[in-house]
C-alpha atoms as a PDB file:
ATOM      1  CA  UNK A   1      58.166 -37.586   7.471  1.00  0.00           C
ATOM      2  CA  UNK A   2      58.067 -35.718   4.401  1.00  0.00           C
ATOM      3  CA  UNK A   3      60.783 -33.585   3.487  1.00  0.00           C
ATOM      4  CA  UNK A   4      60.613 -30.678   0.762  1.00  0.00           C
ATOM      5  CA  UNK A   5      63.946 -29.060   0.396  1.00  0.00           C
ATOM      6  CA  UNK A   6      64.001 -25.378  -1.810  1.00  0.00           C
ATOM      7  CA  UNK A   7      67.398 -23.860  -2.472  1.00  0.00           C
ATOM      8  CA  UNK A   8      66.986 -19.952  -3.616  1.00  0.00           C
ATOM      9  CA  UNK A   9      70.057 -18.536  -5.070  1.00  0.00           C
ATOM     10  CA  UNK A  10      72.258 -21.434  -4.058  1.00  0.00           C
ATOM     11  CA  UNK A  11      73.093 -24.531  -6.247  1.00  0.00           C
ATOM     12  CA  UNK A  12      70.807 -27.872  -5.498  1.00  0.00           C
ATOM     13  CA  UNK A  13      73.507 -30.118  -3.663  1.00  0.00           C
ATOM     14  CA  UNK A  14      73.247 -33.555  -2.093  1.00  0.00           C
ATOM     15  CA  UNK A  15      75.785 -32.758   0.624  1.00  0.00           C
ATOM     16  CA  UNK A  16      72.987 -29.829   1.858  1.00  0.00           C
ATOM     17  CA  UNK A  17      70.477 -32.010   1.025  1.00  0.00           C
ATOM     18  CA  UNK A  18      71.611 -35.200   3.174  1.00  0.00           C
ATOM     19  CA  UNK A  19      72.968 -33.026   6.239  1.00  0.00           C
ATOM     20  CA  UNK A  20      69.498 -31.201   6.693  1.00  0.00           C
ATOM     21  CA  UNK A  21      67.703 -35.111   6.367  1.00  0.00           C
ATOM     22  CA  UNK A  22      69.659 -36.188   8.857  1.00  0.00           C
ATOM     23  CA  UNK A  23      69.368 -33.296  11.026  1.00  0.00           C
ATOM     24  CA  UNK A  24      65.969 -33.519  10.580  1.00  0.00           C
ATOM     25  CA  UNK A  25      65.476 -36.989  11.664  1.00  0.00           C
ATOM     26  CA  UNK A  26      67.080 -36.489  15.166  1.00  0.00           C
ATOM     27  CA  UNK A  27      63.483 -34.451  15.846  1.00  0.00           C
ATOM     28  CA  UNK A  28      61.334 -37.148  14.572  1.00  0.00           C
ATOM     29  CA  UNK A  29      61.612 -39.258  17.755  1.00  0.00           C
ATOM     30  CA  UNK A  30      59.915 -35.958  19.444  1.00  0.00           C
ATOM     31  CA  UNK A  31      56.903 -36.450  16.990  1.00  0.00           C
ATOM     32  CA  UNK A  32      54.073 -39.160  17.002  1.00  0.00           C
ATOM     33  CA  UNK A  33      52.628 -38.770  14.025  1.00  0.00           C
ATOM     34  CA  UNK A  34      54.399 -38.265  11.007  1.00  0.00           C
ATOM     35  CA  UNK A  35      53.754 -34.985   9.192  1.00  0.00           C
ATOM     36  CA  UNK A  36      55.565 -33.045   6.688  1.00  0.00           C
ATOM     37  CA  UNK A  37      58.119 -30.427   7.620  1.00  0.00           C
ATOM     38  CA  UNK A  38      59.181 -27.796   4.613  1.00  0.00           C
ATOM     39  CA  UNK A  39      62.858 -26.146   4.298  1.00  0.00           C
ATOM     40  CA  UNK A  40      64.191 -23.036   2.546  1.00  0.00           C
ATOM     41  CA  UNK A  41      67.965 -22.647   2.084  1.00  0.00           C
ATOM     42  CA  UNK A  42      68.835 -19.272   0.790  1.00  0.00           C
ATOM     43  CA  UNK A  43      72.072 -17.053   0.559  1.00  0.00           C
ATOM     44  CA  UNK A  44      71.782 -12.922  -0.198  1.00  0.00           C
ATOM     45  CA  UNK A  45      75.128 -11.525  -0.028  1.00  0.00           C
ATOM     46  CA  UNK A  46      76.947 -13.368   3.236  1.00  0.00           C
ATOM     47  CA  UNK A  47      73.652 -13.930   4.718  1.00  0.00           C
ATOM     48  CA  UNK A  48      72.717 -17.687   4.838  1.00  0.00           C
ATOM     49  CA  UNK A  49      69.472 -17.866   5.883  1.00  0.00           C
ATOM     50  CA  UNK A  50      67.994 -21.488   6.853  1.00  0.00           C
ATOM     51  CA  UNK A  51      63.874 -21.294   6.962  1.00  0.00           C
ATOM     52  CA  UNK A  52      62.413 -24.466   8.129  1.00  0.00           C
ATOM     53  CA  UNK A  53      58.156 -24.687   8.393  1.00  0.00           C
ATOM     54  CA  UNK A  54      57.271 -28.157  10.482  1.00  0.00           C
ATOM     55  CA  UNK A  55      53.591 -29.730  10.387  1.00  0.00           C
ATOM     56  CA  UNK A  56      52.714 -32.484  12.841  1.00  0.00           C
ATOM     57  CA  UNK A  57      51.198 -33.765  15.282  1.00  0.00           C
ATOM     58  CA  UNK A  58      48.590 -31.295  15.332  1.00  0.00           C
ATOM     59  CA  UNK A  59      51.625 -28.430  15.668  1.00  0.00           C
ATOM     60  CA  UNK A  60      52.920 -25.926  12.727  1.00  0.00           C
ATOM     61  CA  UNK A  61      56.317 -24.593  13.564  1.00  0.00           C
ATOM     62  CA  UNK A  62      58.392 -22.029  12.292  1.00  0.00           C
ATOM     63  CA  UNK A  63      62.066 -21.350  12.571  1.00  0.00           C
ATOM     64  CA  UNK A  64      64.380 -19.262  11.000  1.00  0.00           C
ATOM     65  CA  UNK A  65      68.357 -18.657  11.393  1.00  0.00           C
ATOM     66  CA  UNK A  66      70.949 -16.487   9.374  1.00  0.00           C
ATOM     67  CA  UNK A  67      73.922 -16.912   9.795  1.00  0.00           C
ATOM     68  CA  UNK A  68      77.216 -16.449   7.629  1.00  0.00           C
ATOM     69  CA  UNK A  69      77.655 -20.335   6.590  1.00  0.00           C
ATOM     70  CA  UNK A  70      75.082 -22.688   5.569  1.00  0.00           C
ATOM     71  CA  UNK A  71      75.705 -25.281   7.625  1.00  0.00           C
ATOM     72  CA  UNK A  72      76.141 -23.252  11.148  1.00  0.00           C
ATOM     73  CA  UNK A  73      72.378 -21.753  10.077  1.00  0.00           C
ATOM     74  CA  UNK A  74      71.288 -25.447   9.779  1.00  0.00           C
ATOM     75  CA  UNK A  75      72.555 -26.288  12.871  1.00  0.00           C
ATOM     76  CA  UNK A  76      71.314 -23.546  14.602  1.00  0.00           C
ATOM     77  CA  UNK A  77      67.641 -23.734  13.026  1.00  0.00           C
ATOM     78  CA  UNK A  78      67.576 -27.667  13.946  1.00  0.00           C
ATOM     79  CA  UNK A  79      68.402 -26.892  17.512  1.00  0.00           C
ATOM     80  CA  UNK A  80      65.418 -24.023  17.573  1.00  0.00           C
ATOM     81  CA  UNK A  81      62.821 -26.373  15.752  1.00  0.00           C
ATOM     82  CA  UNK A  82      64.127 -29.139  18.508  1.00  0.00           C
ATOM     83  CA  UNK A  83      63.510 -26.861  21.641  1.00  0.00           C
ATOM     84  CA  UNK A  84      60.107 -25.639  20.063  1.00  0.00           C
ATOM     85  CA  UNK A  85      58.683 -29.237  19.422  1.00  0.00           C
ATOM     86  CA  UNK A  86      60.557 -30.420  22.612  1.00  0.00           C
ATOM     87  CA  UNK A  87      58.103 -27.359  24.372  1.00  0.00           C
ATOM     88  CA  UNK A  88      55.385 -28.520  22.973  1.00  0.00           C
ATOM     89  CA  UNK A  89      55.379 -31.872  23.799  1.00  0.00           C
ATOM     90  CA  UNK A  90      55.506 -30.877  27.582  1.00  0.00           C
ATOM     91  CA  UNK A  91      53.091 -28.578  27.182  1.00  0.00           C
ATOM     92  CA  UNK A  92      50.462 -31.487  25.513  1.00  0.00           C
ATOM     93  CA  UNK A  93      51.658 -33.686  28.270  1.00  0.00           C
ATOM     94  CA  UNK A  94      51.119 -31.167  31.379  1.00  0.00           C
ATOM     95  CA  UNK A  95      47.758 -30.574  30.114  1.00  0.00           C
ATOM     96  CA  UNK A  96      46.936 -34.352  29.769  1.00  0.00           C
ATOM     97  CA  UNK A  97      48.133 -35.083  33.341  1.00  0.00           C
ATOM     98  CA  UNK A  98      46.085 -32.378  34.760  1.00  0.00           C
ATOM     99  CA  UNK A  99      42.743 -34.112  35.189  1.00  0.00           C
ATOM    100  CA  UNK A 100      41.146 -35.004  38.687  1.00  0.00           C
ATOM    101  CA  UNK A 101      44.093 -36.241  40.071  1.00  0.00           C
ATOM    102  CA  UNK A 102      46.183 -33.170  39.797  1.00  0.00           C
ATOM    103  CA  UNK A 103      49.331 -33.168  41.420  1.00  0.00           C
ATOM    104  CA  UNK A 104      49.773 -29.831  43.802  1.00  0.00           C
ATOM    105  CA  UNK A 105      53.562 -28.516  43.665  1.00  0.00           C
ATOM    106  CA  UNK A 106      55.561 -28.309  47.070  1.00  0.00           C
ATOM    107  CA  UNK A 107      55.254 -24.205  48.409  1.00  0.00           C
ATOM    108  CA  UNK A 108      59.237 -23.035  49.577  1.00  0.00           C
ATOM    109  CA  UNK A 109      58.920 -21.593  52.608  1.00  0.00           C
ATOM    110  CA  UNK A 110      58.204 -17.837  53.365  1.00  0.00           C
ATOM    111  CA  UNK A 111      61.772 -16.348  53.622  1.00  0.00           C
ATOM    112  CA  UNK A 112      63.129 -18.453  50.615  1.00  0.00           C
ATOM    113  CA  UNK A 113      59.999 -16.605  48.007  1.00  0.00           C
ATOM    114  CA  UNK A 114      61.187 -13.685  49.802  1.00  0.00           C
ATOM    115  CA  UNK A 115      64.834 -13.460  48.443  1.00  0.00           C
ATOM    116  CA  UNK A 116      66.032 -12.107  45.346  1.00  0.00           C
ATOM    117  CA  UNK A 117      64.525 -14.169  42.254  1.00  0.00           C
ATOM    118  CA  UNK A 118      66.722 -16.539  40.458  1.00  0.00           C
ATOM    119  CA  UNK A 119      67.653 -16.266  37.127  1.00  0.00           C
ATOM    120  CA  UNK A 120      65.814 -20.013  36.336  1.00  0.00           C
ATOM    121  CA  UNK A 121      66.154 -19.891  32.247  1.00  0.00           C
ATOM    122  CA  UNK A 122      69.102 -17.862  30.023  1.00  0.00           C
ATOM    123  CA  UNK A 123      68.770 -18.168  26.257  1.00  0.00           C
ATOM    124  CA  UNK A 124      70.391 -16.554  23.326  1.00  0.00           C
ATOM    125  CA  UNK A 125      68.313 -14.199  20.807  1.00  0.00           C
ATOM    126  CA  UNK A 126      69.054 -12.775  17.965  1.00  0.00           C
ATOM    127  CA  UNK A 127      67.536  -9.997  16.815  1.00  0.00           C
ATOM    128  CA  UNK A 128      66.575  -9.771  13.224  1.00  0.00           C
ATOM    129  CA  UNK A 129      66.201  -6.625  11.339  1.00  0.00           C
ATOM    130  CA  UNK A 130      62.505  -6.490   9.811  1.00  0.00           C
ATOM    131  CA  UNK A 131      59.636  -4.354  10.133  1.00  0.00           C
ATOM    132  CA  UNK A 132      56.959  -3.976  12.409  1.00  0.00           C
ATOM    133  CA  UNK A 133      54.687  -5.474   9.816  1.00  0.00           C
ATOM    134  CA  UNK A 134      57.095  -7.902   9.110  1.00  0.00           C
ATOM    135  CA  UNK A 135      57.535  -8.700  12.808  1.00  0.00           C
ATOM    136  CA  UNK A 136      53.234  -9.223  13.446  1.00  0.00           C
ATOM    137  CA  UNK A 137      54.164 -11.736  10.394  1.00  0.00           C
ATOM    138  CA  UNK A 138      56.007 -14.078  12.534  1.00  0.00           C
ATOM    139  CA  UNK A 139      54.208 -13.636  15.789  1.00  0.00           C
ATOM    140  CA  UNK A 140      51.992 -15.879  13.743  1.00  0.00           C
ATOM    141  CA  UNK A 141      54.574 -18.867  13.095  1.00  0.00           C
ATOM    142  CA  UNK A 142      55.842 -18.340  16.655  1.00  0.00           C
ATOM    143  CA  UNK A 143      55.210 -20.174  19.957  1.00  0.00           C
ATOM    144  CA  UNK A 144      56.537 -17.167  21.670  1.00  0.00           C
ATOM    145  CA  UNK A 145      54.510 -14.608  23.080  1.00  0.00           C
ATOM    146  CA  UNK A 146      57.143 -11.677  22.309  1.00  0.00           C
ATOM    147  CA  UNK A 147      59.435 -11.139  19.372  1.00  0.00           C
ATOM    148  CA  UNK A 148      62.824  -8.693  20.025  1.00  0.00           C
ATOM    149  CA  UNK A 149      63.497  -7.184  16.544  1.00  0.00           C
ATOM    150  CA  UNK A 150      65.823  -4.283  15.158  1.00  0.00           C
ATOM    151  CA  UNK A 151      63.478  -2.181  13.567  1.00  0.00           C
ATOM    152  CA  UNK A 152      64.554  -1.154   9.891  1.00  0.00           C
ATOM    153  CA  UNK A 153      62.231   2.249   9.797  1.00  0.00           C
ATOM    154  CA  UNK A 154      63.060   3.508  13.144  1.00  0.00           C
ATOM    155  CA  UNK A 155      66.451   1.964  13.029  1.00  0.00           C
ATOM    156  CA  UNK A 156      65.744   0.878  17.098  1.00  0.00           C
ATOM    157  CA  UNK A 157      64.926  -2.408  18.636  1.00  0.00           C
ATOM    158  CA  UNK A 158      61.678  -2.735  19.244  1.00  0.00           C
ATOM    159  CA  UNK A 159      59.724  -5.399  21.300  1.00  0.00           C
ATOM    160  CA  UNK A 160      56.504  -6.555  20.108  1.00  0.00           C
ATOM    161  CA  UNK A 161      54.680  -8.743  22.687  1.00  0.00           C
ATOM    162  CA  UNK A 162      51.137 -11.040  22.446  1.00  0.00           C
ATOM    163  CA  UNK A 163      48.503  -8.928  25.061  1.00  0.00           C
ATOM    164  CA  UNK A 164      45.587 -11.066  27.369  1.00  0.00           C
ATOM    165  CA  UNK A 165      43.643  -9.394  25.572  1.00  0.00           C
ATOM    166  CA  UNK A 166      44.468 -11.196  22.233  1.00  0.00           C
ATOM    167  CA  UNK A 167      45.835  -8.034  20.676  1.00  0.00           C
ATOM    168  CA  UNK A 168      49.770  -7.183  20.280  1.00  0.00           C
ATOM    169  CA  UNK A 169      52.091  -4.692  22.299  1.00  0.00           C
ATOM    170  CA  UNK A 170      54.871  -2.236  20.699  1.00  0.00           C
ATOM    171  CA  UNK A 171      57.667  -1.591  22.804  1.00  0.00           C
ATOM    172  CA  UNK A 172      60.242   0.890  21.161  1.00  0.00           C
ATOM    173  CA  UNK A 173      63.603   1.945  22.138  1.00  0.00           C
ATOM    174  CA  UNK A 174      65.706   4.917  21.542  1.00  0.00           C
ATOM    175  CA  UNK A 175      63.251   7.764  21.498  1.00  0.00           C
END
């Protein structure tokens, strides 16, 4: 894979340099075909924002993390860019095993779709102060069809969501 490290307002180091490589190579065994993958460590104030754009296998991911060390927001961005691809990859391999001999999922019974629903998935979010512009911005580099954001005009968080009909939602808070 290629690898094309920029550092804005932080010093070029080989320490940054090597971790990131290496963090970046425990997602390569996710990805068939090599591609290029481009990062962006950057520091404003105590924010230490790690940016990293991937390209392969047919796929372009985006991830972003700020955090207030370096090396936490590389961690953190490494795990997001691993769940994304990790997605991805079952979602190319459902839709390769669904041909004619499609497997039909077990029904529970009645009384057990019946009960109160089960909390089946948690995750963490952080939500990013940006604009609403800013926020249609990365709907594009996301896989997800919603993005939570703090909204710096408004000064709310806001939820901006993909439609069916191939437009976007606005969801504010705090009115």
């Amino acid at each position: 894979m290629q690898i094309d490290i920029t550092f804005r307002n932080l010093e070029s180091s080989q320490t940054l340099r090597g971790y990131v490589i290496k963090r970046l190579s425990k997602i390569d065994k996710y990805i068939d075909r090599l591609g290029e993958a481009h990062v962006v460590l950057s520091v404003e104030k105590i924010r230490h924002k790690a940016e990293v754009t991937l390209n392969a296998d047919g796929m372009m991911i985006n991830a972003v993390e700020i955090t207030e060390d370096m090396y936490s927001a590389i961690d953190m961005v490494m795990d997001k860019l691993e769940r994304q691809v990790k997605r991805y990859k079952e979602k190319s391999q459902m839709k390769k095993g669904s041909g004619s001999r499609g497997h039909i999922a077990e029904q529970p019974p009645l009384e057990e779709m019946e009960k109160k629903p089960r909390i089946i998935h948690e995750e963490d979010y952080f939500v990013k102060p940006m604009s609403v512009d800013e926020a249609v911005g990365q709907m594009d580099f996301s896989d997800n069809d919603f993005i939570i954001f703090h909204n710096t005009e408004t000064n709310n968080i806001n939820l901006l969501y993909k439609r069916d009909d191939g437009g976007l939602g606005l969801i504010e808070t705090g009115k």
